[in-house]
N, C-alpha and C. Protein backbone atom coordinates (compact mmCIF):
# COMPACT_ATOMS: atom_id res chain seq x y z
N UNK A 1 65.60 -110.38 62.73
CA UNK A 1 64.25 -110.76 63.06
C UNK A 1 63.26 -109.68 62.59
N UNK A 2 63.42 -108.26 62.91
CA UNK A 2 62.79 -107.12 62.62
C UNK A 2 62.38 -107.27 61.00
N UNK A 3 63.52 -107.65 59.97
CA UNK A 3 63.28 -107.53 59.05
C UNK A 3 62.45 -108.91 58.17
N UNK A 4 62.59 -110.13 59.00
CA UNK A 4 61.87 -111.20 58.56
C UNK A 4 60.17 -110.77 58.63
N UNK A 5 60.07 -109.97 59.70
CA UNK A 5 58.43 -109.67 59.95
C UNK A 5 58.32 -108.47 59.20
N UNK A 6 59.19 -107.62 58.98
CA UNK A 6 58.68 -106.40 58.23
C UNK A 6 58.71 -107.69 56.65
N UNK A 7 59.27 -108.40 56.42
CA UNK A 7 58.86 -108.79 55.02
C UNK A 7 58.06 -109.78 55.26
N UNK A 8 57.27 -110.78 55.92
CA UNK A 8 56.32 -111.58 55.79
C UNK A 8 54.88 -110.38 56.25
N UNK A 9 54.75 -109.50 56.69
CA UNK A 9 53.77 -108.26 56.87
C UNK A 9 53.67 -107.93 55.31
N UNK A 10 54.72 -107.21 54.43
CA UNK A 10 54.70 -106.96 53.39
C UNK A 10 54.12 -108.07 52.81
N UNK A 11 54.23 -109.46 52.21
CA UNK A 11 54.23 -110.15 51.62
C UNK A 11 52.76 -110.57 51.81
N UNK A 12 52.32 -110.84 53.23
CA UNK A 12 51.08 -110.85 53.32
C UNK A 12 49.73 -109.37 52.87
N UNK A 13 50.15 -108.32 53.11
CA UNK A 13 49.68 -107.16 52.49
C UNK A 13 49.41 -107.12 51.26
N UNK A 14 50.55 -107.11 50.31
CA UNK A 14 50.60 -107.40 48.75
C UNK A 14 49.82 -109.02 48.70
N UNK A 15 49.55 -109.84 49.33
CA UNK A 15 48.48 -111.30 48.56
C UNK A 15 47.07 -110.58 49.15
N UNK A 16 46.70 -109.88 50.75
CA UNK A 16 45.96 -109.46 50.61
C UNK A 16 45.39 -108.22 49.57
N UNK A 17 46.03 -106.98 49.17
CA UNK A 17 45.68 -106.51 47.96
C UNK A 17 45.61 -107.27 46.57
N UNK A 18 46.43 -108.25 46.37
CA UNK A 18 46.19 -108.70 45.02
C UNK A 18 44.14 -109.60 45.13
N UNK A 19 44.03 -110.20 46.45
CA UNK A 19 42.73 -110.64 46.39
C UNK A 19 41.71 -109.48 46.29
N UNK A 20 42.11 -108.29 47.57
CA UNK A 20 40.87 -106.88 46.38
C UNK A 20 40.99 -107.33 44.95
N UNK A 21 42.05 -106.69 44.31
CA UNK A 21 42.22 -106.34 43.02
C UNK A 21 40.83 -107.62 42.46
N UNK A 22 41.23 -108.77 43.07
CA UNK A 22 40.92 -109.82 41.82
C UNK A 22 39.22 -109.46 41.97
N UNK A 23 38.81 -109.65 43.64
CA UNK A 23 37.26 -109.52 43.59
C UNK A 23 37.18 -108.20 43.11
N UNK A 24 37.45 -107.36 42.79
CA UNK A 24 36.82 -105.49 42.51
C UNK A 24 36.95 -105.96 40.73
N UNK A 25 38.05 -106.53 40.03
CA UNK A 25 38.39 -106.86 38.72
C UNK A 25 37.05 -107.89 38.61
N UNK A 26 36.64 -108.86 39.01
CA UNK A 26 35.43 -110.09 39.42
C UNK A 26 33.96 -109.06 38.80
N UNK A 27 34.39 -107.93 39.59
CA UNK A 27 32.76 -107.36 40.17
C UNK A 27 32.77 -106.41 38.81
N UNK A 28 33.86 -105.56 38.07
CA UNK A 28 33.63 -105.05 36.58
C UNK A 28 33.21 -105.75 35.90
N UNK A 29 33.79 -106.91 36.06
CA UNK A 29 33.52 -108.11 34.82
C UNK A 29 32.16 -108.42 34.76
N UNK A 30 31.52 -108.92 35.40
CA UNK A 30 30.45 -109.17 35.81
C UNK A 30 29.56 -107.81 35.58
N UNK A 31 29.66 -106.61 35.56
CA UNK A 31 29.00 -105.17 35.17
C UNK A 31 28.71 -105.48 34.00
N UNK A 32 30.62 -105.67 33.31
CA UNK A 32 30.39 -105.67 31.88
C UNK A 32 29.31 -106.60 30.73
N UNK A 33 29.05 -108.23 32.21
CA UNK A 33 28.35 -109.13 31.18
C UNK A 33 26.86 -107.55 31.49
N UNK A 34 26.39 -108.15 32.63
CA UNK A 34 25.26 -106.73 32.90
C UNK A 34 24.73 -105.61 31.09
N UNK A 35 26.29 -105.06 31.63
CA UNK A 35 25.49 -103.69 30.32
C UNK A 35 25.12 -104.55 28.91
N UNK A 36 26.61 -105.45 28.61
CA UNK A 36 26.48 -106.03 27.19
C UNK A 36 24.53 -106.65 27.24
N UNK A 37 24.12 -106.88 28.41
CA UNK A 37 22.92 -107.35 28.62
C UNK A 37 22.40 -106.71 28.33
N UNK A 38 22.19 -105.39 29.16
CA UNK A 38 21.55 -104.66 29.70
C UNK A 38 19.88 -104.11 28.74
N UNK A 39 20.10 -104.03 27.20
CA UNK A 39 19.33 -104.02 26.34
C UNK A 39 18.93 -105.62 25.67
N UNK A 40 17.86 -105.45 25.64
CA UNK A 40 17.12 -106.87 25.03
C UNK A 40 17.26 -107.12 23.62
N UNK A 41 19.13 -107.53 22.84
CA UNK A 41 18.61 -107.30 21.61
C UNK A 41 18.67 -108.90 20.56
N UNK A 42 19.52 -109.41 21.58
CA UNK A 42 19.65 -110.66 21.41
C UNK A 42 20.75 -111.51 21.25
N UNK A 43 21.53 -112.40 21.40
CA UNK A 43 23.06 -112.68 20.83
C UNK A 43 22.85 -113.89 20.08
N UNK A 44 23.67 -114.28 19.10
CA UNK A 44 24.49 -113.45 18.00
C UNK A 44 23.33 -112.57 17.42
N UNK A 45 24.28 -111.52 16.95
CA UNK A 45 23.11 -110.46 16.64
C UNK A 45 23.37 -110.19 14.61
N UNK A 46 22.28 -110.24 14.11
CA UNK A 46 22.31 -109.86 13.05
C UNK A 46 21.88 -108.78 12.49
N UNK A 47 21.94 -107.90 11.67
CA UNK A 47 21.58 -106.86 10.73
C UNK A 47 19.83 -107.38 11.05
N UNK A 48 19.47 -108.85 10.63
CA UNK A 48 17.82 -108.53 10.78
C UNK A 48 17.20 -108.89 11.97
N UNK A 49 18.34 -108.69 13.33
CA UNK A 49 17.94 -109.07 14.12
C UNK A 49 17.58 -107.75 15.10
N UNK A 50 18.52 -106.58 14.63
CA UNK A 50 18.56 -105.13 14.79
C UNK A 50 17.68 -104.65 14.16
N UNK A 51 17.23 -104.61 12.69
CA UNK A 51 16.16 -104.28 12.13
C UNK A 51 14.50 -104.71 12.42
N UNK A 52 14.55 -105.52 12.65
CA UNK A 52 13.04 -106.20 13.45
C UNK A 52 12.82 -105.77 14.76
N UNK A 53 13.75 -104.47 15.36
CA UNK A 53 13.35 -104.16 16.93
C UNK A 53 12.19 -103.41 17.04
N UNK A 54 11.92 -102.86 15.49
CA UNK A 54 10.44 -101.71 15.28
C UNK A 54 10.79 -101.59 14.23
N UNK A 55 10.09 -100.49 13.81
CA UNK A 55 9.72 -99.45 12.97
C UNK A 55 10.78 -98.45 12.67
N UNK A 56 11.93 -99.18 11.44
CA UNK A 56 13.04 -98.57 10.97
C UNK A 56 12.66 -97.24 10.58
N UNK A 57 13.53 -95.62 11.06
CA UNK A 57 13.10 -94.41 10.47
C UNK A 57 14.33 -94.40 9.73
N UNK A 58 15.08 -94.73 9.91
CA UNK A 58 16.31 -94.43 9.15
C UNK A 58 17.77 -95.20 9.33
N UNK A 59 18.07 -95.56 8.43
CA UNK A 59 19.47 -96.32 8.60
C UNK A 59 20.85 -95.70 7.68
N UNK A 60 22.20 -95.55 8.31
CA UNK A 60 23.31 -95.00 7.85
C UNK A 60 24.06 -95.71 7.48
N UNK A 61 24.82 -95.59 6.94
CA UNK A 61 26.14 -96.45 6.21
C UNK A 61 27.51 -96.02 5.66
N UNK A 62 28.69 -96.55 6.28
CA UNK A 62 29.71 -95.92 6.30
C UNK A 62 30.82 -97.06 6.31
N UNK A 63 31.64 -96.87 5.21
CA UNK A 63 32.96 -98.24 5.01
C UNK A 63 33.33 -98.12 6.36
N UNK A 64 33.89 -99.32 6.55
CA UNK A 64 34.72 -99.42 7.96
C UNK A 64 35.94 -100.57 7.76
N UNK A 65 37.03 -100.15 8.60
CA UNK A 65 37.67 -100.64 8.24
C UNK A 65 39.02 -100.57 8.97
N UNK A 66 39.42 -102.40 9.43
CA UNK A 66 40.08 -102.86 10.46
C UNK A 66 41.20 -103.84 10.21
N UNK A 67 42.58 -103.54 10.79
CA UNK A 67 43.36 -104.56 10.34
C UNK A 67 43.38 -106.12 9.77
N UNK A 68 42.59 -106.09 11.08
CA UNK A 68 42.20 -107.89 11.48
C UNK A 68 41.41 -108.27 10.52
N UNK A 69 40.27 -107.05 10.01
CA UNK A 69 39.03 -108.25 9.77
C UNK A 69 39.12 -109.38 8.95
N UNK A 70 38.35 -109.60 9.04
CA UNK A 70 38.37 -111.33 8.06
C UNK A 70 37.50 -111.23 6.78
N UNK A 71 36.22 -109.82 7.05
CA UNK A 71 35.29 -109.71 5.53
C UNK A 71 35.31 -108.52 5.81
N UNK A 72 34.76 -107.33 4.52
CA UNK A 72 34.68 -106.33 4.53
C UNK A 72 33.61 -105.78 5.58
N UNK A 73 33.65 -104.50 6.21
CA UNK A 73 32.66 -104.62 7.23
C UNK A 73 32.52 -102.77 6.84
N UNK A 74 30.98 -102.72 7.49
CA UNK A 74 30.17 -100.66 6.78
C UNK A 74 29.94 -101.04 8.73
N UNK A 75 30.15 -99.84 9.39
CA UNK A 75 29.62 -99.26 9.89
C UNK A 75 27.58 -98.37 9.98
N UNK A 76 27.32 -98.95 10.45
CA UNK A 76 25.79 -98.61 10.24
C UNK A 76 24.77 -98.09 11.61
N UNK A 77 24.19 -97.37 11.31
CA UNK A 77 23.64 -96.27 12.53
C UNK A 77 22.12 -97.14 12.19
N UNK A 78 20.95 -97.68 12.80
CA UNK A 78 19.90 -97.80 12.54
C UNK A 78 18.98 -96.79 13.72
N UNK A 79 18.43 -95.57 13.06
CA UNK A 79 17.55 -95.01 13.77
C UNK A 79 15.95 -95.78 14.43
N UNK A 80 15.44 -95.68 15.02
CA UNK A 80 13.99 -95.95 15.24
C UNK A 80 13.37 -95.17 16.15
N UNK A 81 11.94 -95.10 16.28
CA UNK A 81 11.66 -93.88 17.48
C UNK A 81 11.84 -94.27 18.94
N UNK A 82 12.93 -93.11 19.26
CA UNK A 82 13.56 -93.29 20.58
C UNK A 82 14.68 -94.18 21.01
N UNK A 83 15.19 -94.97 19.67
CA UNK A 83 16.38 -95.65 19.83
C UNK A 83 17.10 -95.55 18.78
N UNK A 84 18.53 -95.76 19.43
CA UNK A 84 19.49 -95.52 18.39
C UNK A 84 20.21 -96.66 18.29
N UNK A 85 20.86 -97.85 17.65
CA UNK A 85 21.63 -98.61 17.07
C UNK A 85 22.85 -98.81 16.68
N UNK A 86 24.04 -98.37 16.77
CA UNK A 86 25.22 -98.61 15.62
C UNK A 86 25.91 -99.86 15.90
N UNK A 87 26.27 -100.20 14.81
CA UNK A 87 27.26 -101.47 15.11
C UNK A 87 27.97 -101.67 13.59
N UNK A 88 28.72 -102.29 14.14
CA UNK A 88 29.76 -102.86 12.85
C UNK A 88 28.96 -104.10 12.40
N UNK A 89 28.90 -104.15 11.07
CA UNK A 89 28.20 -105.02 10.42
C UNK A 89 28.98 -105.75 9.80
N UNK A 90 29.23 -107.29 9.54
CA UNK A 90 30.39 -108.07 8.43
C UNK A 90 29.43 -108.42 7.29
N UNK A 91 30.39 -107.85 5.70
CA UNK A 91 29.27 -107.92 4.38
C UNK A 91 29.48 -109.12 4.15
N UNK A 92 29.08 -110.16 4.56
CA UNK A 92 28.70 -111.74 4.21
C UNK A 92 27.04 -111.54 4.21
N UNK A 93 27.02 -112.79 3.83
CA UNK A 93 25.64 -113.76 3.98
C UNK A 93 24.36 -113.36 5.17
N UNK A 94 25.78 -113.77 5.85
CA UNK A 94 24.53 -114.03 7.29
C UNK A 94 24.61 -112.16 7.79
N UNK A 95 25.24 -111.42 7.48
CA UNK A 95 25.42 -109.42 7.98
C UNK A 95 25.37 -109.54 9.63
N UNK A 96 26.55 -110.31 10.51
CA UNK A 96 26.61 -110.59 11.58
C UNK A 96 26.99 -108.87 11.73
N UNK A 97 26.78 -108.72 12.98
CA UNK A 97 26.62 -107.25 13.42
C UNK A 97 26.90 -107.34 15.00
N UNK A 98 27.67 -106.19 15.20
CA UNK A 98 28.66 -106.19 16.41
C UNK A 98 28.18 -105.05 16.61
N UNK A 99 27.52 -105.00 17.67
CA UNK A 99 26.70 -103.53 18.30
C UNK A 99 27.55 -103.08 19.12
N UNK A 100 28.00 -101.25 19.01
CA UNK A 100 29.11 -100.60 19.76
C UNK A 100 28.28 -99.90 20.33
N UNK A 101 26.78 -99.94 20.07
CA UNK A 101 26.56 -98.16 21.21
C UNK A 101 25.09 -98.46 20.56
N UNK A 102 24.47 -98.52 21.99
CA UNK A 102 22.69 -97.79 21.37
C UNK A 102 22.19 -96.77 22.53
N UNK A 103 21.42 -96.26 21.95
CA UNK A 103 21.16 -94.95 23.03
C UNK A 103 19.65 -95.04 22.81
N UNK A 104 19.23 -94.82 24.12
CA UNK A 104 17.50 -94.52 24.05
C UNK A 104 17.45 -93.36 24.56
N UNK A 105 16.10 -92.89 24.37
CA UNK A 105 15.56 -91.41 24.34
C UNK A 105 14.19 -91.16 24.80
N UNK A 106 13.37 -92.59 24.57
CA UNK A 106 11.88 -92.23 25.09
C UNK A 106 12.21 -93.69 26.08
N UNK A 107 10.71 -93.58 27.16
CA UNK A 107 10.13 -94.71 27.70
C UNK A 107 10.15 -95.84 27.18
N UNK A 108 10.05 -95.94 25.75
CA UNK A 108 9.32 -97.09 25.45
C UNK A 108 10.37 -97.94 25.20
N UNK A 109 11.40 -97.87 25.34
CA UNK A 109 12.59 -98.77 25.20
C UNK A 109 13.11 -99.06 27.02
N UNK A 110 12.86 -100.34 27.36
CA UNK A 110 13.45 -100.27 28.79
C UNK A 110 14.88 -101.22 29.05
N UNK A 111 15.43 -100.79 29.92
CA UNK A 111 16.80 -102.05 30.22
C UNK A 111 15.85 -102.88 30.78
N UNK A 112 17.11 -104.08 30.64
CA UNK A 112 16.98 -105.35 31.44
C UNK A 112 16.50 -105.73 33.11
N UNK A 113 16.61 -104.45 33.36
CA UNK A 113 16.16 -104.45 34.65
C UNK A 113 15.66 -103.10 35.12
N UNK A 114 14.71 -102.84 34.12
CA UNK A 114 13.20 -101.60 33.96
C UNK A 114 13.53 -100.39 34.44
N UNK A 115 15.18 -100.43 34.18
CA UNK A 115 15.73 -98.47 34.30
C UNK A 115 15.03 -98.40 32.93
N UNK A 116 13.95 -96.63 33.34
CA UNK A 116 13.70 -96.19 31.53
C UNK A 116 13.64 -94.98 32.26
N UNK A 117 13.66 -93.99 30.62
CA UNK A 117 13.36 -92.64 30.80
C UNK A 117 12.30 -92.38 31.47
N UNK A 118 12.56 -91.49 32.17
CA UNK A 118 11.41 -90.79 33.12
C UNK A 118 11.32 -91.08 34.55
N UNK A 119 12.61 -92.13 34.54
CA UNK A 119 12.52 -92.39 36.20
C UNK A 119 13.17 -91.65 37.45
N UNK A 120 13.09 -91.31 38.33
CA UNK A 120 14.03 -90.87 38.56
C UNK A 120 15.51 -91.14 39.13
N UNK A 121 16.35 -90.52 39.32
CA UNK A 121 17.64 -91.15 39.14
C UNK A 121 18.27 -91.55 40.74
N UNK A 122 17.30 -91.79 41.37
CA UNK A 122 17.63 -92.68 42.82
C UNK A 122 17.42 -94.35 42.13
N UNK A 123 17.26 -94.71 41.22
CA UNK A 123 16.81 -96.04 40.53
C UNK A 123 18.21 -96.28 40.07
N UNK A 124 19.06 -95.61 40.45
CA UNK A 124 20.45 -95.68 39.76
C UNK A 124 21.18 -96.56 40.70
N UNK A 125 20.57 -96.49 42.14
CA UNK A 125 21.60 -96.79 43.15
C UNK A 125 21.84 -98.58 43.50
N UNK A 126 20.53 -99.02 42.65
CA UNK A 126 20.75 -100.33 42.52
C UNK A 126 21.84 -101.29 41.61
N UNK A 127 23.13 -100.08 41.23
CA UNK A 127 23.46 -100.56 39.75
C UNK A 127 24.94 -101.00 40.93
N UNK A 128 25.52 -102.47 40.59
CA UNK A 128 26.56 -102.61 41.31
C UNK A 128 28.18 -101.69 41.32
N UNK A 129 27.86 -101.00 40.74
CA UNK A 129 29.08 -100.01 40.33
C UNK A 129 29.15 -98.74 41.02
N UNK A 130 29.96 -98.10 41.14
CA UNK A 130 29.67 -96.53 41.26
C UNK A 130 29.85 -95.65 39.99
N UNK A 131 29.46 -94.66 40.09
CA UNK A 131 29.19 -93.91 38.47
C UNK A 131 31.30 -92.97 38.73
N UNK A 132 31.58 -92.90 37.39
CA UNK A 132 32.96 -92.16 37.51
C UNK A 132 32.42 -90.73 38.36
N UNK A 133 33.48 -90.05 38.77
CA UNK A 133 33.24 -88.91 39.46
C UNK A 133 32.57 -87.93 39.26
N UNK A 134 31.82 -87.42 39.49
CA UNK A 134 31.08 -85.87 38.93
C UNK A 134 29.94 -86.61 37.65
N UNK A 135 29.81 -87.89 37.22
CA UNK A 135 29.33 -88.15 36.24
C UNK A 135 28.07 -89.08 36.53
N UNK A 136 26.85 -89.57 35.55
CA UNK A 136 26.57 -90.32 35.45
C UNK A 136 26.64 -91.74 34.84
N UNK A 137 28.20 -91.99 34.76
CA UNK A 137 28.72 -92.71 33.39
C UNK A 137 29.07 -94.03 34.82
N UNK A 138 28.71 -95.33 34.22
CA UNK A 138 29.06 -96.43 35.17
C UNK A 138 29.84 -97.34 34.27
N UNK A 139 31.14 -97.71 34.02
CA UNK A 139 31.81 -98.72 33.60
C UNK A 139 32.03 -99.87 33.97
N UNK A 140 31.89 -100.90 33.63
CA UNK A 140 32.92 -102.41 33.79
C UNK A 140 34.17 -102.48 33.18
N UNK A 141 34.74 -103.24 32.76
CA UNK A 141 36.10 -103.20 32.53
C UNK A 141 35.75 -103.03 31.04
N UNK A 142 35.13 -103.00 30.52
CA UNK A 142 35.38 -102.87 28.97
C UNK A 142 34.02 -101.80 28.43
N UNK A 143 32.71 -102.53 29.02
CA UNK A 143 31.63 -101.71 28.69
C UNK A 143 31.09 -100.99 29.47
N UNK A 144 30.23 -99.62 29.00
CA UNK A 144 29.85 -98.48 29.86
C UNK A 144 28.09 -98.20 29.95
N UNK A 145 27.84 -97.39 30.56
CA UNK A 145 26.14 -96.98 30.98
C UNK A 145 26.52 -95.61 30.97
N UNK A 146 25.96 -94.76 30.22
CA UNK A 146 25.57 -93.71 30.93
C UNK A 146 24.71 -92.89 31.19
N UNK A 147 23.69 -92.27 31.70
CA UNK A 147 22.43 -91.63 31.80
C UNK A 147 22.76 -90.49 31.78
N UNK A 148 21.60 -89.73 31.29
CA UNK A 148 22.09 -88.04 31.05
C UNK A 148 20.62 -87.36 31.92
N UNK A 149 20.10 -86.57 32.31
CA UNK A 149 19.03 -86.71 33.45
C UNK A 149 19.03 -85.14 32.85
N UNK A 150 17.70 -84.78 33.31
CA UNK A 150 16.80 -83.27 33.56
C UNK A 150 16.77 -83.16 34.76
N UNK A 151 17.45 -82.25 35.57
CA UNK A 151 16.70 -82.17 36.89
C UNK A 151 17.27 -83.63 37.51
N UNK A 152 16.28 -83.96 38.13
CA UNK A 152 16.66 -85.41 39.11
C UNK A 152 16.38 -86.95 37.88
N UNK A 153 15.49 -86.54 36.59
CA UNK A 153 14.81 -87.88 36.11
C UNK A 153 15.73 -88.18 34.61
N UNK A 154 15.75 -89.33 34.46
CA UNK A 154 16.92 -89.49 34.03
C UNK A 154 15.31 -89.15 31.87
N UNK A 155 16.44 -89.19 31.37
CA UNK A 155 16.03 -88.69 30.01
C UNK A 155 16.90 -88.92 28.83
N UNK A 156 17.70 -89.95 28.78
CA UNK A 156 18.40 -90.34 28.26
C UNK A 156 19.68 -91.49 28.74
N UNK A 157 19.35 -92.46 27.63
CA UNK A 157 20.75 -93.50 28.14
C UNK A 157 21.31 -94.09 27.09
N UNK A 158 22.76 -94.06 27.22
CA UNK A 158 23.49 -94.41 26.34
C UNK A 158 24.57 -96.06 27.01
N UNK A 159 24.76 -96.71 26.37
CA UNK A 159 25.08 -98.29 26.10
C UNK A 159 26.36 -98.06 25.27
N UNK A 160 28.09 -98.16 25.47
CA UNK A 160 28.86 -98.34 24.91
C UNK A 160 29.67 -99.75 25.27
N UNK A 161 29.18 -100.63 23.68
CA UNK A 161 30.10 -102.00 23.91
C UNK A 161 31.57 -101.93 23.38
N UNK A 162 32.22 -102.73 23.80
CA UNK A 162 33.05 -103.04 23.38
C UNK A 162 33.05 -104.13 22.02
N UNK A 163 33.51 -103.85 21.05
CA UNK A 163 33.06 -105.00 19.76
C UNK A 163 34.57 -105.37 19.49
N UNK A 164 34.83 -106.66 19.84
CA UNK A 164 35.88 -107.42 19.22
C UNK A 164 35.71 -108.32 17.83
């Protein structure tokens, strides 16, 4: 008898942890749509859909190159003032572009939900995540946030997607 209840206790324990797991796994996922959001740049995203965000200062270019791909694809950095750009670009027609990382630097670029430079970093606490330890870095299961701050006000943010 002892051991029928020590294993229906167990059994119930392990379905109750597997339901954490699923809602806490639920609640990354849901981060991750968030960050992939989080900048206004548009989906599907193209080469002139990245280039029309302003006033291009500078753009980089670098072969890239992946088992899978299906067309040749450059790696490309597009600078502008106070934002940064990179993404994998595919050399077709349409230059579909898979954004891995943009980083802002001034005000004038804001998230989706009006975190910008200069705020201070109690504006953080609205973000459904907690930041990794000792850090300002907030992940979902695939994509990341992270703010880099002066003092208490934040002064930088960086956007890492995941590009499949």
């Amino acid at each position: 008898m002892r051991s029928a209840v020590l294993l229906i206790t167990m059994l119930c324990s392990s379905n109750l942890h597997a339901d954490v797991d699923l809602a806490e796994m639920q609640k990354y996922e849901a981060f991750d749509n968030w960050v992939y959001e989080a900048f206004p740049i548009g989906s599907p995203v193209s080469e002139n859909s990245i280039i029309e965000l302003g006033k291009l200062i500078e753009s980089t270019e670098q072969e890239y190159s992946v088992g899978h791909a299906a067309n040749p694809l450059k790696s490309v950095t597009y600078k502008f003032h106070g934002l940064e750009v990179c993404a994998i670009v595919e050399q077709t027609e349409s230059k579909k572009a898979h954004v891995t990382q943009i980083t802002i630097s001034t005000s004038n670029w804001a998230l989706s939900n009006d975190i910008t430079i200069g705020q201070n970093l109690s504006v953080l606490s609205k973000l459904p995540v907690s930041p990794h330890e000792g850090t300002l870095n907030y992940c979902g299961a695939a994509n990341c946030i992270e703010f880099k701050a002066k003092g208490n006000i934040i002064n930088a943010i960086k956007i890492n997607l995941y590009a499949d």
